[in-house]
Protein backbone atom coordinates (compact mmCIF):
# COMPACT_ATOMS: atom_id res chain seq x y z
CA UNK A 1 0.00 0.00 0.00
CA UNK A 2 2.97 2.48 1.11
CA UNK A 3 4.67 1.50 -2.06
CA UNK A 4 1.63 2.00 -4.24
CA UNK A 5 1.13 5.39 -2.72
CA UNK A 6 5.01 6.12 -3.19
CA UNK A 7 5.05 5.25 -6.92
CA UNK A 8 1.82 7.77 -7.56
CA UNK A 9 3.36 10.83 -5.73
CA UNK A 10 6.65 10.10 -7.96
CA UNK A 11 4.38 9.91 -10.75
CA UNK A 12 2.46 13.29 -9.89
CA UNK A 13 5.64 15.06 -9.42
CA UNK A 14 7.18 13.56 -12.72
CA UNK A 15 4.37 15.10 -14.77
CA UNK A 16 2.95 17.83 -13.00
CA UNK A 17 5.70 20.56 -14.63
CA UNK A 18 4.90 19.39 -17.42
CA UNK A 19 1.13 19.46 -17.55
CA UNK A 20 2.00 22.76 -16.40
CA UNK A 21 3.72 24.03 -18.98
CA UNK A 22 1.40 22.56 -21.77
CA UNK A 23 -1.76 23.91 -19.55
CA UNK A 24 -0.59 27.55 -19.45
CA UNK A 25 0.64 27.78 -22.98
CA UNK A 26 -2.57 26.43 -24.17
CA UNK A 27 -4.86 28.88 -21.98
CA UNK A 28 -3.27 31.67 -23.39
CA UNK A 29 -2.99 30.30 -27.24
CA UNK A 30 -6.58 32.00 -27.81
CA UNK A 31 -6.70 34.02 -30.95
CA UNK A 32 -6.55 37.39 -30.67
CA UNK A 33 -7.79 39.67 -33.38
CA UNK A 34 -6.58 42.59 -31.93
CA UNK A 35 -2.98 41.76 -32.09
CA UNK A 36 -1.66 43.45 -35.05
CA UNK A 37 0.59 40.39 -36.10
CA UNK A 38 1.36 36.62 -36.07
CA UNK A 39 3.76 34.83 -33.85
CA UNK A 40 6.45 34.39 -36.93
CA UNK A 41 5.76 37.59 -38.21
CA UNK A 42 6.93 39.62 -34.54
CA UNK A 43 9.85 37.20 -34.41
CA UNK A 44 10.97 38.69 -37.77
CA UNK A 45 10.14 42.04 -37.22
CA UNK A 46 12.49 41.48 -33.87
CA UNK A 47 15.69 40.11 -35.78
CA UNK A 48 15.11 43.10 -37.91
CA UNK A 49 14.72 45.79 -35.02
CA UNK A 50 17.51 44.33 -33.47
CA UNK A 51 19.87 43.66 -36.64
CA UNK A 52 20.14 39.72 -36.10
CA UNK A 53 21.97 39.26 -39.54
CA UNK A 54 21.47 35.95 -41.08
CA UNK A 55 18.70 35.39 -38.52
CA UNK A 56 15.76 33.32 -40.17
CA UNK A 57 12.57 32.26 -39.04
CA UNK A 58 11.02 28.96 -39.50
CA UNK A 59 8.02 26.56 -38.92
CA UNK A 60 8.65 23.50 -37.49
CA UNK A 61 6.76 20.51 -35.43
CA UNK A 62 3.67 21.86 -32.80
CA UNK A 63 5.77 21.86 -29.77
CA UNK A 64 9.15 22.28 -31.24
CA UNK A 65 9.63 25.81 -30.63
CA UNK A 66 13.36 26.79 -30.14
CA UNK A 67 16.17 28.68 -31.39
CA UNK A 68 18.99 27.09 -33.40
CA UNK A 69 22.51 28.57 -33.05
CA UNK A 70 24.28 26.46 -35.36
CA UNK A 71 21.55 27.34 -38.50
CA UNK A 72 20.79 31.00 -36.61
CA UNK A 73 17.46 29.46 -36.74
CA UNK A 74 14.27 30.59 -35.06
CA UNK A 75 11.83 27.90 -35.36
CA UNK A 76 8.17 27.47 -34.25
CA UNK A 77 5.62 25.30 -33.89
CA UNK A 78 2.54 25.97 -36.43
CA UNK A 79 0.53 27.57 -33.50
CA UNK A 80 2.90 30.26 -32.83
CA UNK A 81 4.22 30.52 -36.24
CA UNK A 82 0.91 31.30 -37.62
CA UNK A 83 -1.06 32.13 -34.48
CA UNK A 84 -1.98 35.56 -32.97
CA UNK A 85 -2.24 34.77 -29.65
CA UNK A 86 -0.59 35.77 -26.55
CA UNK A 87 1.69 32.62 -26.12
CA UNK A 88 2.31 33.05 -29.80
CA UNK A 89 3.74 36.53 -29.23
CA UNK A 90 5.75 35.65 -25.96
CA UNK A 91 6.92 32.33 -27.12
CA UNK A 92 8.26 33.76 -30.62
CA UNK A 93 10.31 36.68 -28.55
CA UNK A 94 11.60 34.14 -26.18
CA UNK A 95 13.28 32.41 -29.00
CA UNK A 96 14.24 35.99 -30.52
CA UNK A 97 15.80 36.14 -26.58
CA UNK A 98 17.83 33.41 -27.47
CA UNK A 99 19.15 34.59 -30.52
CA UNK A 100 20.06 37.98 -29.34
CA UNK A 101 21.90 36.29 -26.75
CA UNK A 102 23.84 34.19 -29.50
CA UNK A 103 24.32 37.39 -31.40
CA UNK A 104 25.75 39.23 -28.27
CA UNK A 105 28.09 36.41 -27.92
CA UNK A 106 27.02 36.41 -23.91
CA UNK A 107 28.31 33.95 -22.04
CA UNK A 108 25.39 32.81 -20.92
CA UNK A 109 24.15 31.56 -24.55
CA UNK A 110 27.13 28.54 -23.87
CA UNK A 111 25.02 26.75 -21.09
CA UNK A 112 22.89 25.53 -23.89
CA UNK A 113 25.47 25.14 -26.81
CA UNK A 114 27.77 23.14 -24.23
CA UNK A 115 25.52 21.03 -21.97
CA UNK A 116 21.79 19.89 -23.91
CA UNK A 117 24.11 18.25 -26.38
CA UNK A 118 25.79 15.96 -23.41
CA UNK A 119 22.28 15.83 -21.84
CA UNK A 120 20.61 13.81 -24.64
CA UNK A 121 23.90 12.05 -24.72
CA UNK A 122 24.25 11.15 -21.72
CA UNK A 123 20.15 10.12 -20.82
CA UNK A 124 20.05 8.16 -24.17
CA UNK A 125 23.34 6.18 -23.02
CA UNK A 126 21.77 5.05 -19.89
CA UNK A 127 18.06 4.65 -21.45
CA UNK A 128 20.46 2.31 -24.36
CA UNK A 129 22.21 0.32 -21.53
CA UNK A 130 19.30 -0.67 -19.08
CA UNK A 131 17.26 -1.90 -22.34
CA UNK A 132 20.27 -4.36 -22.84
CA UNK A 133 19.95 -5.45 -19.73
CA UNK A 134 17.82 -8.70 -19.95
CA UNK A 135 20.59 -9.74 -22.96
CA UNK A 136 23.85 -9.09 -20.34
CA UNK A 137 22.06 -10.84 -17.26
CA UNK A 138 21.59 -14.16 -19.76
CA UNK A 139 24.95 -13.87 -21.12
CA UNK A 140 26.69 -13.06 -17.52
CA UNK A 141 24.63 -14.41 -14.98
CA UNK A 142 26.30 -12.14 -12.42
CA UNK A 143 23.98 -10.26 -9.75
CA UNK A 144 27.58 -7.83 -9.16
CA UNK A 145 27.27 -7.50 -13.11
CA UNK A 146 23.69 -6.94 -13.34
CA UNK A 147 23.57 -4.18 -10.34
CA UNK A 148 26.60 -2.64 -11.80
CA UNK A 149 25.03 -1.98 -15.40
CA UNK A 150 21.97 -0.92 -13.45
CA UNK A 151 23.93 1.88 -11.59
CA UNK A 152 25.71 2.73 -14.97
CA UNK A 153 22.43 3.23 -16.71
CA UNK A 154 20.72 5.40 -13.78
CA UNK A 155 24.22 7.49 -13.18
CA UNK A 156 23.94 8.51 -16.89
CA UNK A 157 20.60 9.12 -17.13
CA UNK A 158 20.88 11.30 -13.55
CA UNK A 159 24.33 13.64 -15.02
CA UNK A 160 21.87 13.98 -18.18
CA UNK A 161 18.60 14.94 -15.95
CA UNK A 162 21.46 17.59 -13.79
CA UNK A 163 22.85 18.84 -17.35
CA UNK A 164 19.48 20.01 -17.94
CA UNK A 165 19.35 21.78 -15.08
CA UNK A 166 22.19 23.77 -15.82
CA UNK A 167 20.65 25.49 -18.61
CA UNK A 168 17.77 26.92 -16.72
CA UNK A 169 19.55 30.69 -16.19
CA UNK A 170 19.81 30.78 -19.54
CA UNK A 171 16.42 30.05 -20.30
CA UNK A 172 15.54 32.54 -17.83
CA UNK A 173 17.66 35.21 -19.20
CA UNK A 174 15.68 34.63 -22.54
CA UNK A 175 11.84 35.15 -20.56
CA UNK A 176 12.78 38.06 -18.11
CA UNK A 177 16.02 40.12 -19.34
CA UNK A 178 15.53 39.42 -22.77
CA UNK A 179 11.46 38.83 -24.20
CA UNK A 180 9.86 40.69 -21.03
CA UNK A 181 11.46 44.28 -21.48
CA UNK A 182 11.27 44.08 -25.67
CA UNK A 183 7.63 43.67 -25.14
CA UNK A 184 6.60 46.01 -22.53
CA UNK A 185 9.08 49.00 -23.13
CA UNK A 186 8.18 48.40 -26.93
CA UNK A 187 4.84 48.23 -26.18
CA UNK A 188 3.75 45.21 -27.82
CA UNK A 189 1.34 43.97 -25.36
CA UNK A 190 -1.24 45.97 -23.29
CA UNK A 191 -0.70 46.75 -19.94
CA UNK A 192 -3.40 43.95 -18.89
CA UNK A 193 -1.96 41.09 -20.76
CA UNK A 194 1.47 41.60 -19.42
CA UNK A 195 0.33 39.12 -16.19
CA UNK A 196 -0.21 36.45 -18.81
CA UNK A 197 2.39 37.40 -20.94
CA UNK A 198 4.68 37.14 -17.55
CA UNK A 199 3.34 33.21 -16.92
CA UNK A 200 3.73 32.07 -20.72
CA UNK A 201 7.64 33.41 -20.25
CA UNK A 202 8.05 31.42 -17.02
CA UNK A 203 6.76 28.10 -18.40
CA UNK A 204 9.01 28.95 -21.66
CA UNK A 205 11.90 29.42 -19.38
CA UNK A 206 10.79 26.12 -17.18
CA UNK A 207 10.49 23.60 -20.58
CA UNK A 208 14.23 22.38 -19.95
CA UNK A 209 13.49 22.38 -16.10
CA UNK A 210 10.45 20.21 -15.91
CA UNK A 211 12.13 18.25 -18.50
CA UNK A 212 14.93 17.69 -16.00
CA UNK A 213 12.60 17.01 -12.88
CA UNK A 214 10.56 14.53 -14.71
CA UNK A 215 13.85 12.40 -15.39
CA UNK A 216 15.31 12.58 -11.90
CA UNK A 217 11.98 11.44 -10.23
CA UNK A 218 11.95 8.67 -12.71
CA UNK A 219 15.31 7.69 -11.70
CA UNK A 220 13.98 8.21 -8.17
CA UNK A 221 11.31 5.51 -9.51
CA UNK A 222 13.80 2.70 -10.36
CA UNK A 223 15.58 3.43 -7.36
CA UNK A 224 12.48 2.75 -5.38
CA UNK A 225 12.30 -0.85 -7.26
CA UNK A 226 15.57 -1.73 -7.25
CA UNK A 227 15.12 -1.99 -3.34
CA UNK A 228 12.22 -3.94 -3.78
């Protein structure tokens, strides 16, 4: 019973920043006919305002928002690359955050550039070795063996979950010092949407963060039943 309990908080916790995220976003994806443009066209308008050269902007998979450094790509999804809406506008000058920071050459912009890389790395590693698993424990027969891949698999997957976690000022840089004051000193939101404006740019900034938290509490799941 304890254990059942256990296993539904680490679920909750898993996907609650998630569900998050995706809730808020959607609330405030409502069309808005009185914003003047679309999600890819303010991104644009931003590289341009801000002389991002060789800057693009692109559509790409619902979701999938993000900037590129290596292609000095912004791409997003096709509800904020076509959408007027307020997560449309806030998401598209997050990314235009991101490239500005690129442009700058801060060195905050090399949290990302140096550490999601070894995150995916490193998680799909350890996600590769506890899938082979089953074949090793046949071919070694070796409880020492078989704990010892297990605590190579969940070490990678935990300095993958941590690289993640890294990256959050830089996410946050993007939302508040970057995407907030472009669009309230510019004026590109009324003074009544900025509240909503304000929680779209935190759960753009928290993406990589409940990202992260979701793979350490599943860790924190296989943890739980290897001491079962």
């Amino acid at each position: 019973m304890h254990f059942a309990l256990l296993t539904i908080l680490l679920a909750a916790l898993a996907y609650f920043p998630t569900f998050w995220v995706r809730l808020v976003l959607k609330k405030h994806g409502v069309e808005r006919s009185d914003l003047p443009g679309t999600g890819a066209e303010l991104a644009q308008h931003l590289i341009n305002r801000f002389e991002l050269e060789g800057v693009t902007v692109e559509e790409t998979d619902e979701r999938g928002d993000h900037y590129d450094p290596a292609n000095a790509v912004v791409r997003l999804g096709p509800s904020n690359f076509n959408g007027r809406s307020l997560t449309a506008v806030a998401v598209a000058t997050h990314e235009v955050g991101h490239a500005i920071q690129f442009h700058r050459q801060e060195s905050i912009s090399r949290l990302r550039a140096r550490y999601i890389p070894t995150a995916l790395g490193l998680k799909k590693a350890g996600i590769l070795i506890m899938t082979l698993l089953p074949v090793v424990t046949i071919l070694v027969r070796s409880p020492a063996a078989m704990f010892a891949i297990i605590a190579l698999s969940l070490g990678l997957q935990l300095l993958g979950a941590l690289a993640y976690l890294i990256v959050l000022p830089e996410e946050w840089d993007a939302s508040f010092r970057k995407a907030m004051p472009i669009l309230v000193e510019g004026e590109y939101v009324s003074e009544q949407d900025i509240p909503a404006i304000n929680s779209v740019l935190k759960a753009a900034a928290m993406t990589y963060f409940a990202s992260a938290l979701a793979d350490l509490v599943n860790i924190g799941r296989w943890l739980v039943l290897l001491r079962r």
